[in-house]
C-alpha atoms as a PDB file:
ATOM      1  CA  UNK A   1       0.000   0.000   0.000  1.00  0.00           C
ATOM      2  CA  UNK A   2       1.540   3.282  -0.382  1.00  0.00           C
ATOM      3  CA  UNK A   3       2.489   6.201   2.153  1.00  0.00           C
ATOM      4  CA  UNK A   4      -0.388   8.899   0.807  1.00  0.00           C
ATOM      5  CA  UNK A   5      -0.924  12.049   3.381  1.00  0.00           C
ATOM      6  CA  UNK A   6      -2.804  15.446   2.385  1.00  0.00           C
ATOM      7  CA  UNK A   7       1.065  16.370   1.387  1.00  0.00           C
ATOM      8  CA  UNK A   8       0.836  14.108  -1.600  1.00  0.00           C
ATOM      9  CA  UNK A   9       0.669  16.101  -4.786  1.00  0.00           C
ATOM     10  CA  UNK A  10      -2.615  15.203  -6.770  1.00  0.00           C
ATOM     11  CA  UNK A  11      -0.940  14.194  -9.937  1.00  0.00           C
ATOM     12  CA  UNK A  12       1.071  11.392  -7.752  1.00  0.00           C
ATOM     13  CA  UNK A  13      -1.901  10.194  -6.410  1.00  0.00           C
ATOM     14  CA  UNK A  14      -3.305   9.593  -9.667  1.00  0.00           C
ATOM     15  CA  UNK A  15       0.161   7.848 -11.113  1.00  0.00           C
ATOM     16  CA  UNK A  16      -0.296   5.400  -7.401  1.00  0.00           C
ATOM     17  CA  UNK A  17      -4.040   4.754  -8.259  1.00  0.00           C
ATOM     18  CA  UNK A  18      -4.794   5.455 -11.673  1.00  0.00           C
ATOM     19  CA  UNK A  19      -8.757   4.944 -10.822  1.00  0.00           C
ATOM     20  CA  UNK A  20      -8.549   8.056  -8.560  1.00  0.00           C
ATOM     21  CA  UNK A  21      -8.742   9.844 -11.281  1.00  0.00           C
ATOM     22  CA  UNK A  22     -12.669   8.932 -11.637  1.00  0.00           C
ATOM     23  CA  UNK A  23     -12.980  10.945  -7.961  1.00  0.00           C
ATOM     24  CA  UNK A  24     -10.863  13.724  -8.708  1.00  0.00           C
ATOM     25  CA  UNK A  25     -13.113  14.398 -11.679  1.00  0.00           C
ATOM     26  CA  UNK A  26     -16.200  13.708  -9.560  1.00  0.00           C
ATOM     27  CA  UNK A  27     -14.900  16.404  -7.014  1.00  0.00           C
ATOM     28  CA  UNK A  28     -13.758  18.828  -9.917  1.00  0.00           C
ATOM     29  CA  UNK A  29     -10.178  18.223  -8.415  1.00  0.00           C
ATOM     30  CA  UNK A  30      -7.804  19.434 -11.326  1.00  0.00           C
ATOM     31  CA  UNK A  31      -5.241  16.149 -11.484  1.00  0.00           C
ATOM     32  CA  UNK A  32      -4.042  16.764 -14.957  1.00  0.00           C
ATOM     33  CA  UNK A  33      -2.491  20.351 -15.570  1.00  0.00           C
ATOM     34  CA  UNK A  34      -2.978  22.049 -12.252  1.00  0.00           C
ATOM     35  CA  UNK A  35      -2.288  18.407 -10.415  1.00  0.00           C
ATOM     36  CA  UNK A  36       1.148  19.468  -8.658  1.00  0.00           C
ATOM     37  CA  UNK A  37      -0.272  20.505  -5.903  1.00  0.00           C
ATOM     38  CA  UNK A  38      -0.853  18.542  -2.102  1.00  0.00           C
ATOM     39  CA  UNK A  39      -4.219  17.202  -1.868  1.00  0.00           C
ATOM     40  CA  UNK A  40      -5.368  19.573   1.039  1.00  0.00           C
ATOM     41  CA  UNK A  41      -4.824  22.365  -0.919  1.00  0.00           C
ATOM     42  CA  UNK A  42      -6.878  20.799  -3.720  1.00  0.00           C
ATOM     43  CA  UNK A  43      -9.151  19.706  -1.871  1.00  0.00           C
ATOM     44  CA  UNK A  44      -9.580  23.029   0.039  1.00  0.00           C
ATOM     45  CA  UNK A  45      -9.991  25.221  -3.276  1.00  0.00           C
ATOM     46  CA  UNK A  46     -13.006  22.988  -3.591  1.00  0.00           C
ATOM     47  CA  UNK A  47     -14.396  23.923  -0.658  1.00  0.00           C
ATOM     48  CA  UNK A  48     -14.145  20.064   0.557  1.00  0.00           C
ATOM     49  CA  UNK A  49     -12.856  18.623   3.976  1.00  0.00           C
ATOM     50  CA  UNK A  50      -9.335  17.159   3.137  1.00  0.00           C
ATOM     51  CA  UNK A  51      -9.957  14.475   5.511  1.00  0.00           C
ATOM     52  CA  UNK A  52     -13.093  12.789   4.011  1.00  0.00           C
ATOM     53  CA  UNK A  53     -11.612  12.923   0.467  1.00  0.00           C
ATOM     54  CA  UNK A  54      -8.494  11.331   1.612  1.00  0.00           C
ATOM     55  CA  UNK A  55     -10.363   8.725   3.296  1.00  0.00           C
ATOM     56  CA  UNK A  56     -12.160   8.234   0.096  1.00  0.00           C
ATOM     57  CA  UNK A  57      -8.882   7.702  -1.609  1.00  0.00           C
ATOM     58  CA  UNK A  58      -7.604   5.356   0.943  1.00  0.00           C
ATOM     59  CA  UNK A  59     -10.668   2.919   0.923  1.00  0.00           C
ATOM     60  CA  UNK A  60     -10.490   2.819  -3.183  1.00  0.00           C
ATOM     61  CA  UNK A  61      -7.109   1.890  -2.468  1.00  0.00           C
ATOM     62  CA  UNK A  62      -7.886  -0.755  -0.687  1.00  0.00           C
ATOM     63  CA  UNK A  63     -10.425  -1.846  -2.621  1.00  0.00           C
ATOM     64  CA  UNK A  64      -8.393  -1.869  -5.820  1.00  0.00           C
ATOM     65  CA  UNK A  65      -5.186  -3.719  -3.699  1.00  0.00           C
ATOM     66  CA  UNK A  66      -6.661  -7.040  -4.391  1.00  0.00           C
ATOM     67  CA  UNK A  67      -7.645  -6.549  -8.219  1.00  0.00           C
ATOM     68  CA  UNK A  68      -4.521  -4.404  -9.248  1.00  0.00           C
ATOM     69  CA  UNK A  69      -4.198  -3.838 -12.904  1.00  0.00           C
ATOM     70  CA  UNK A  70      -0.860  -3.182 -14.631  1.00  0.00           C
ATOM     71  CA  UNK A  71      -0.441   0.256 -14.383  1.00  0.00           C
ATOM     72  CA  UNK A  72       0.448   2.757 -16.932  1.00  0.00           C
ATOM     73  CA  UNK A  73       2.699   4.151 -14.605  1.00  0.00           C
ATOM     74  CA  UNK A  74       5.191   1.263 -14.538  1.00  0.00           C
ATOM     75  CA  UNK A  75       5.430   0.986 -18.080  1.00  0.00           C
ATOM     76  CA  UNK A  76       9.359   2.014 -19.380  1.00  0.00           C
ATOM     77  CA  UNK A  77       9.103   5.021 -21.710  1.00  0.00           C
ATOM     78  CA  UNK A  78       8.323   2.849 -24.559  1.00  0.00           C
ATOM     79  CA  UNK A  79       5.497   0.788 -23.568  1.00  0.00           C
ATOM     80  CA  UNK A  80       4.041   4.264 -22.049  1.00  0.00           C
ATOM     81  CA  UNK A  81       4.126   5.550 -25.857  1.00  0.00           C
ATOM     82  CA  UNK A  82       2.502   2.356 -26.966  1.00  0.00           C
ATOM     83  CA  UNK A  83      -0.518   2.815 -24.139  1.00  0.00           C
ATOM     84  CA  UNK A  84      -0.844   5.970 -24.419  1.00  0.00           C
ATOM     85  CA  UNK A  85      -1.133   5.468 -28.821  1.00  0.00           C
ATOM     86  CA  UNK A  86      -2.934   2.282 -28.501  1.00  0.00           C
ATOM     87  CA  UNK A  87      -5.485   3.814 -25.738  1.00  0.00           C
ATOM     88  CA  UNK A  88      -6.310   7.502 -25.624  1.00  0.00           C
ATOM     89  CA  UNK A  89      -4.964   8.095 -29.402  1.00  0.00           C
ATOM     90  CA  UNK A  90      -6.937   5.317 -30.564  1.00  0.00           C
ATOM     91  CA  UNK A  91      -9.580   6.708 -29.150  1.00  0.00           C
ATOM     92  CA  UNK A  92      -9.996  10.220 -29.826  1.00  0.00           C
ATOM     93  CA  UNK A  93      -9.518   9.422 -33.515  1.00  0.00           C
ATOM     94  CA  UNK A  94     -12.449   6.925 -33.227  1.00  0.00           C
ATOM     95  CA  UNK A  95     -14.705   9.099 -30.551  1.00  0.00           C
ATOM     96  CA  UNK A  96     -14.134  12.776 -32.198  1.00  0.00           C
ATOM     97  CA  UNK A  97     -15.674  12.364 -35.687  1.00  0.00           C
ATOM     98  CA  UNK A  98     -18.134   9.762 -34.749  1.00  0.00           C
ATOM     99  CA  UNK A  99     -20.156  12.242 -32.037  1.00  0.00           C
ATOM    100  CA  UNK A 100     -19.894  15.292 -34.370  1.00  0.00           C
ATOM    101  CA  UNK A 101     -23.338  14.751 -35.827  1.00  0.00           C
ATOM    102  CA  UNK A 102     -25.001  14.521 -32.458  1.00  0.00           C
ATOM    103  CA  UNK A 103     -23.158  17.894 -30.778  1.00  0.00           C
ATOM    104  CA  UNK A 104     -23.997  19.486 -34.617  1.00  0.00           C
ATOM    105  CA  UNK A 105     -28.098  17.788 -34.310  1.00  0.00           C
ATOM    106  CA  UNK A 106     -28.055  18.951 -30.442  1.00  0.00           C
ATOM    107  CA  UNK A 107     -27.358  22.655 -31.281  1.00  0.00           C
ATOM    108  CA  UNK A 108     -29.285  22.772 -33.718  1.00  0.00           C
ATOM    109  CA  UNK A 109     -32.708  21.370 -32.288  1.00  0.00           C
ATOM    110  CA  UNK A 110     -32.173  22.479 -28.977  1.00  0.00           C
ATOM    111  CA  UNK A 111     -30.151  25.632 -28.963  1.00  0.00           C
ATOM    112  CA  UNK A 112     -32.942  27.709 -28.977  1.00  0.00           C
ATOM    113  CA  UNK A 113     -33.948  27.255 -25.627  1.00  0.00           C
ATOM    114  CA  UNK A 114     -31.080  26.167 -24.794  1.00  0.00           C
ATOM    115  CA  UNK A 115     -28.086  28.541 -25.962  1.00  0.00           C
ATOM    116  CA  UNK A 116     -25.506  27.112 -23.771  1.00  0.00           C
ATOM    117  CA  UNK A 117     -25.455  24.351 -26.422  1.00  0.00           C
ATOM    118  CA  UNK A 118     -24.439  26.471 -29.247  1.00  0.00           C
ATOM    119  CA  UNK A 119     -20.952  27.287 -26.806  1.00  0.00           C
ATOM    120  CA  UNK A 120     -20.953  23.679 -26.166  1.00  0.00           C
ATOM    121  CA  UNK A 121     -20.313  23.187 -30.003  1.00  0.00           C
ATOM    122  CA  UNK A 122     -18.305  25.903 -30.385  1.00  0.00           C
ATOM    123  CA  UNK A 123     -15.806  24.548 -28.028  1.00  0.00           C
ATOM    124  CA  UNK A 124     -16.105  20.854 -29.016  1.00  0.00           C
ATOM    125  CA  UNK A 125     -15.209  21.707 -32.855  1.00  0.00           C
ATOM    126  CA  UNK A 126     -12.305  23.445 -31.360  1.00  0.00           C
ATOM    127  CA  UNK A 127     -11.258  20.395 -29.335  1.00  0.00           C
ATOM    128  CA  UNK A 128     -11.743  17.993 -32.170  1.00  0.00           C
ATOM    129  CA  UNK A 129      -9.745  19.976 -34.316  1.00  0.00           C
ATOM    130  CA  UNK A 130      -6.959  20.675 -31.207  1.00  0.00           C
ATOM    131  CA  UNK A 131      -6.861  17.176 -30.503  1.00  0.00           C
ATOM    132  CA  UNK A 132      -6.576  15.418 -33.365  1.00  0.00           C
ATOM    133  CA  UNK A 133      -3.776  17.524 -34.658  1.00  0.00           C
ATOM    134  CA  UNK A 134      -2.484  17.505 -31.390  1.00  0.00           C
ATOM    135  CA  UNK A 135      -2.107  13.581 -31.467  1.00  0.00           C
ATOM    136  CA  UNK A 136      -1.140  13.706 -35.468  1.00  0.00           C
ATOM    137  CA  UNK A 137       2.063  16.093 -33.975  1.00  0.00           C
ATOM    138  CA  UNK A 138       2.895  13.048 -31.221  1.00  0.00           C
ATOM    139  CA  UNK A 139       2.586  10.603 -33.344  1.00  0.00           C
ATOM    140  CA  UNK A 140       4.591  11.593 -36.417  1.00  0.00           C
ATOM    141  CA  UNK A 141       7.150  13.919 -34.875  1.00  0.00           C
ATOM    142  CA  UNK A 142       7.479  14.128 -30.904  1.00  0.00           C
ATOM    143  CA  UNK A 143       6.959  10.586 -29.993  1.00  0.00           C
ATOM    144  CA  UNK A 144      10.017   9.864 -32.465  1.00  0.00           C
ATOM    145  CA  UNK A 145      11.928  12.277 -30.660  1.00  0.00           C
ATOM    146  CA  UNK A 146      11.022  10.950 -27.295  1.00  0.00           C
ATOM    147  CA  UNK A 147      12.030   7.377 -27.850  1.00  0.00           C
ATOM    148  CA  UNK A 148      15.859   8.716 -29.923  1.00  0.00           C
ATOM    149  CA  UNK A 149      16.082  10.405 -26.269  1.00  0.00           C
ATOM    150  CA  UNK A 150      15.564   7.506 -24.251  1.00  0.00           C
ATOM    151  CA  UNK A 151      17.857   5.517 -26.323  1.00  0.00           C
ATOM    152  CA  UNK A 152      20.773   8.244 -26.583  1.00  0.00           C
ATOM    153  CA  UNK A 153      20.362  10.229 -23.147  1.00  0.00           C
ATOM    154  CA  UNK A 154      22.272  12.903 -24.236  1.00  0.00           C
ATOM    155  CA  UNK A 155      22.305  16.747 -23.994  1.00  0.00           C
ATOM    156  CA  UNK A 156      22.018  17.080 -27.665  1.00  0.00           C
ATOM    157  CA  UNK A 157      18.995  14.599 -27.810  1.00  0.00           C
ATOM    158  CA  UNK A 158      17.694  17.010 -25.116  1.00  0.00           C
ATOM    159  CA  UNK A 159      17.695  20.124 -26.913  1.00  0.00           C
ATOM    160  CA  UNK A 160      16.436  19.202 -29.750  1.00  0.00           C
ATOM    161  CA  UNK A 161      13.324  17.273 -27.984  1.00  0.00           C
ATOM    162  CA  UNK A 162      12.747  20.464 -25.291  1.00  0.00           C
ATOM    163  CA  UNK A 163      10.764  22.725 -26.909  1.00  0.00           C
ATOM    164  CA  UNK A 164       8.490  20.308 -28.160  1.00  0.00           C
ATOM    165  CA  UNK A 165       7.686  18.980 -24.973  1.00  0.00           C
ATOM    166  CA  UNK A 166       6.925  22.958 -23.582  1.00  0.00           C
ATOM    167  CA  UNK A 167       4.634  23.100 -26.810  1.00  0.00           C
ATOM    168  CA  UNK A 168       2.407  19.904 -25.720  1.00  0.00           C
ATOM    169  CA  UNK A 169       2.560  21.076 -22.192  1.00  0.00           C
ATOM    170  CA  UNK A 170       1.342  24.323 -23.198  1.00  0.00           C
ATOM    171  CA  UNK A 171      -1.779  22.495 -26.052  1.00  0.00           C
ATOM    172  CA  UNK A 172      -2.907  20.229 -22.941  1.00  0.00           C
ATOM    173  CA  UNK A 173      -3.252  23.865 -20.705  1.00  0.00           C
ATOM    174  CA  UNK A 174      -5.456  24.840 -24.061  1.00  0.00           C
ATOM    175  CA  UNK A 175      -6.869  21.740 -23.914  1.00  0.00           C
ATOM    176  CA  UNK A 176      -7.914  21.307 -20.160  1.00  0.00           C
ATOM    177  CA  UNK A 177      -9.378  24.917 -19.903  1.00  0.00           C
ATOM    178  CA  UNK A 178     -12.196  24.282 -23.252  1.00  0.00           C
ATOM    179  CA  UNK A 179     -12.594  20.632 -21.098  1.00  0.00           C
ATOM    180  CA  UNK A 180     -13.772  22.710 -17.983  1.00  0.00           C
ATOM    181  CA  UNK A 181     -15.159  25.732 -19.753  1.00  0.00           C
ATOM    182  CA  UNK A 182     -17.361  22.933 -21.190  1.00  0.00           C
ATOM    183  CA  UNK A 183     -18.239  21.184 -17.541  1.00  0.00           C
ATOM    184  CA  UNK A 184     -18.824  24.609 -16.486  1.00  0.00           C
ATOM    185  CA  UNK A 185     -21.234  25.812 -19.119  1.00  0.00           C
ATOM    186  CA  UNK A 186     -23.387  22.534 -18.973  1.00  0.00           C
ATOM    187  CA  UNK A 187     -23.312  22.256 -15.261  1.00  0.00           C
ATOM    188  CA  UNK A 188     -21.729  19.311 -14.881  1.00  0.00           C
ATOM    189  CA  UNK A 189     -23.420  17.580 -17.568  1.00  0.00           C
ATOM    190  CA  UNK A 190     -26.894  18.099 -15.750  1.00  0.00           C
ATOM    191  CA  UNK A 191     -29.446  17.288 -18.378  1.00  0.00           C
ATOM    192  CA  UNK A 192     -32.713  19.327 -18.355  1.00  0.00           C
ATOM    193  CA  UNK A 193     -36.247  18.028 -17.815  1.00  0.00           C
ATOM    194  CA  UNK A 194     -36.695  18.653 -21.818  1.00  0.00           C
ATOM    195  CA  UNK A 195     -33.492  16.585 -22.765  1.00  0.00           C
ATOM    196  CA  UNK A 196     -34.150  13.984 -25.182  1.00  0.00           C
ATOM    197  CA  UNK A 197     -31.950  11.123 -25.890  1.00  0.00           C
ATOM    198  CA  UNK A 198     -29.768  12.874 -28.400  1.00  0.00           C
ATOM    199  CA  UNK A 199     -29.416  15.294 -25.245  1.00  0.00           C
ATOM    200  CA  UNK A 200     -28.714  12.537 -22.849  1.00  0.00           C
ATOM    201  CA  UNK A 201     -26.545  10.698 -25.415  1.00  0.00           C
ATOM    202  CA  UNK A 202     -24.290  13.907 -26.203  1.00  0.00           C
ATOM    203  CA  UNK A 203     -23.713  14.732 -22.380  1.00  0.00           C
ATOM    204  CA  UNK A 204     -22.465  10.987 -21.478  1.00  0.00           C
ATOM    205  CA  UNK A 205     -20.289  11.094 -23.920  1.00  0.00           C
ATOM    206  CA  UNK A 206     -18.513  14.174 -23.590  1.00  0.00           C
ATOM    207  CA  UNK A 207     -18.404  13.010 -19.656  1.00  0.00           C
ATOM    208  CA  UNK A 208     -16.339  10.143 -21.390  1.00  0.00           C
ATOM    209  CA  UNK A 209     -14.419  12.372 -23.806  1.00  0.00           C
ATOM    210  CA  UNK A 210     -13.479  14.231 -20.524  1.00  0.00           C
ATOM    211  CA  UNK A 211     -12.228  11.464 -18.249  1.00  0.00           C
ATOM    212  CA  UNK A 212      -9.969  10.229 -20.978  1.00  0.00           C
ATOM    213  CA  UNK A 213      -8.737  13.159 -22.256  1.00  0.00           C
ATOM    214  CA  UNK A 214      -7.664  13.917 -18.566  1.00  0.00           C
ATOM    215  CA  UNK A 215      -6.181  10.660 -18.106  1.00  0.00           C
ATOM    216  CA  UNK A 216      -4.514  11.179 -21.622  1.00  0.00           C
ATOM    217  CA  UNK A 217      -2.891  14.494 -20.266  1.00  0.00           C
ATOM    218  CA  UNK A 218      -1.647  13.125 -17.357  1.00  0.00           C
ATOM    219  CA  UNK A 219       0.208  10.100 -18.466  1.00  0.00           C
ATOM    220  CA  UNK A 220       1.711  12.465 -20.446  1.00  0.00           C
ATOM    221  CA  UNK A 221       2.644  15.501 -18.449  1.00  0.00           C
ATOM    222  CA  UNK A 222       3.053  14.037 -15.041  1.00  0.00           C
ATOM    223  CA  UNK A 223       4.357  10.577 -16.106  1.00  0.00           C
ATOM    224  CA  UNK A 224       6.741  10.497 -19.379  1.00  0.00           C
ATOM    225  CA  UNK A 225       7.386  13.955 -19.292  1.00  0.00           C
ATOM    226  CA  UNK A 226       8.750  14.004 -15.932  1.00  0.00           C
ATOM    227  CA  UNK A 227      10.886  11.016 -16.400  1.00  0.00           C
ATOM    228  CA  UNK A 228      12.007  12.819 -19.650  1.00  0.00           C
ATOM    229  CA  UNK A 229      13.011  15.782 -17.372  1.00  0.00           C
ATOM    230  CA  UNK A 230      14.531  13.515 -14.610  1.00  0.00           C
ATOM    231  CA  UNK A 231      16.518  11.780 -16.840  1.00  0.00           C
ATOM    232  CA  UNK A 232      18.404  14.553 -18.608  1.00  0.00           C
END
């Protein structure tokens, strides 16, 4: 089991228990981009008692210890790239075009009455079209770079792959503020009494686009880039 207190930065928690992430995202806890920071102080610009959430983390813990997965977080560099390809890749390319037409049919039936749902397209055309190029970038040119760094080690390997890195950093900020904008503007993906099943369909999924799109940014920034950094 491991040692965590309300000192434990969020972002560590979630590389211990991956599944915390699914409580952090329940609490609005930030564990992606603003997840280097100890869990009371999340937990207290939240307005929650740091105590009962921590509890809550140690009894999923425990629940977990006899059912643990292989974790992302033990993967060497390379199988990371591979997980994080084969799982959150993977899936945006797959999730992104295939719930445009609902968003598009949502806005346009409902946004009437609803105008928060015109934003809520806005922003997820600008995600789809962030993210995919986003991943495109990883794929073809970063990712490369990453794994001719792990292999060579070097300063020269270093500079070359540094501003890239800063650049993804900075896309997942971009990234993580439309993701909240959009939790924000729906309130929390609380359907109205008039939603239909396009409405209800739309909302669970972007709930879904969320979680792994977090998860996604975190294996990335708190995971292989900091063993990147630690390594140089």
């Amino acid at each position: 089991m491991s040692q965590i207190t309300l000192q434990t930065q969020v972002s560590d928690i979630v590389t211990a228990i991956p599944q915390s992430a699914d409580l952090f995202r329940a609490l609005r806890i930030d564990f992606c981009c603003g997840g280097k920071i100890p869990l009371e102080e999340a937990a207290a610009k939240r307005k929650l008692h740091s105590g009962e959430v921590l509890e809550q983390i140690k009894k999923l813990e425990t629940k977990i210890a006899e059912h643990q997965e292989s974790r992302p977080g033990d993967l060497t560099e390379p199988e990371l790239i591979n997980y994080i390809q084969n799982k959150h890749h993977a899936f945006l390319r797959e999730e992104l075009p295939a719930l445009t037409p609902y968003v598009t049919k949502l806005a346009r039936v409902h946004g009437e009455h609803h105008p928060e749902l015109l934003r809520v397209q806005e922003i997820f055309t600008e995600l789809k079209n962030e993210l995919l190029d986003h991943t495109d970038d990883e794929d073809q040119n970063v990712f490369p770079k990453i794994a001719k760094f792990v292999e060579e080690r070097d300063a020269e390997a270093w500079a070359e792959l540094k501003p890239y890195v800063s650049e993804l950093e900075q896309e997942h900020e971009q990234a993580g503020d439309l993701l909240k904008e959009l939790r924000e503007i729906t309130s929390d993906f609380a359907l109205p009494a008039d939603a239909c099943g396009t409405y209800r369909l739309v909302y669970q999924r972007l709930a879904l686009l969320e979680k792994d799109t977090f998860e996604h940014i975190h294996l990335e920034n708190n995971v292989l880039f900091e063993r990147i950094r630690a390594a140089v």
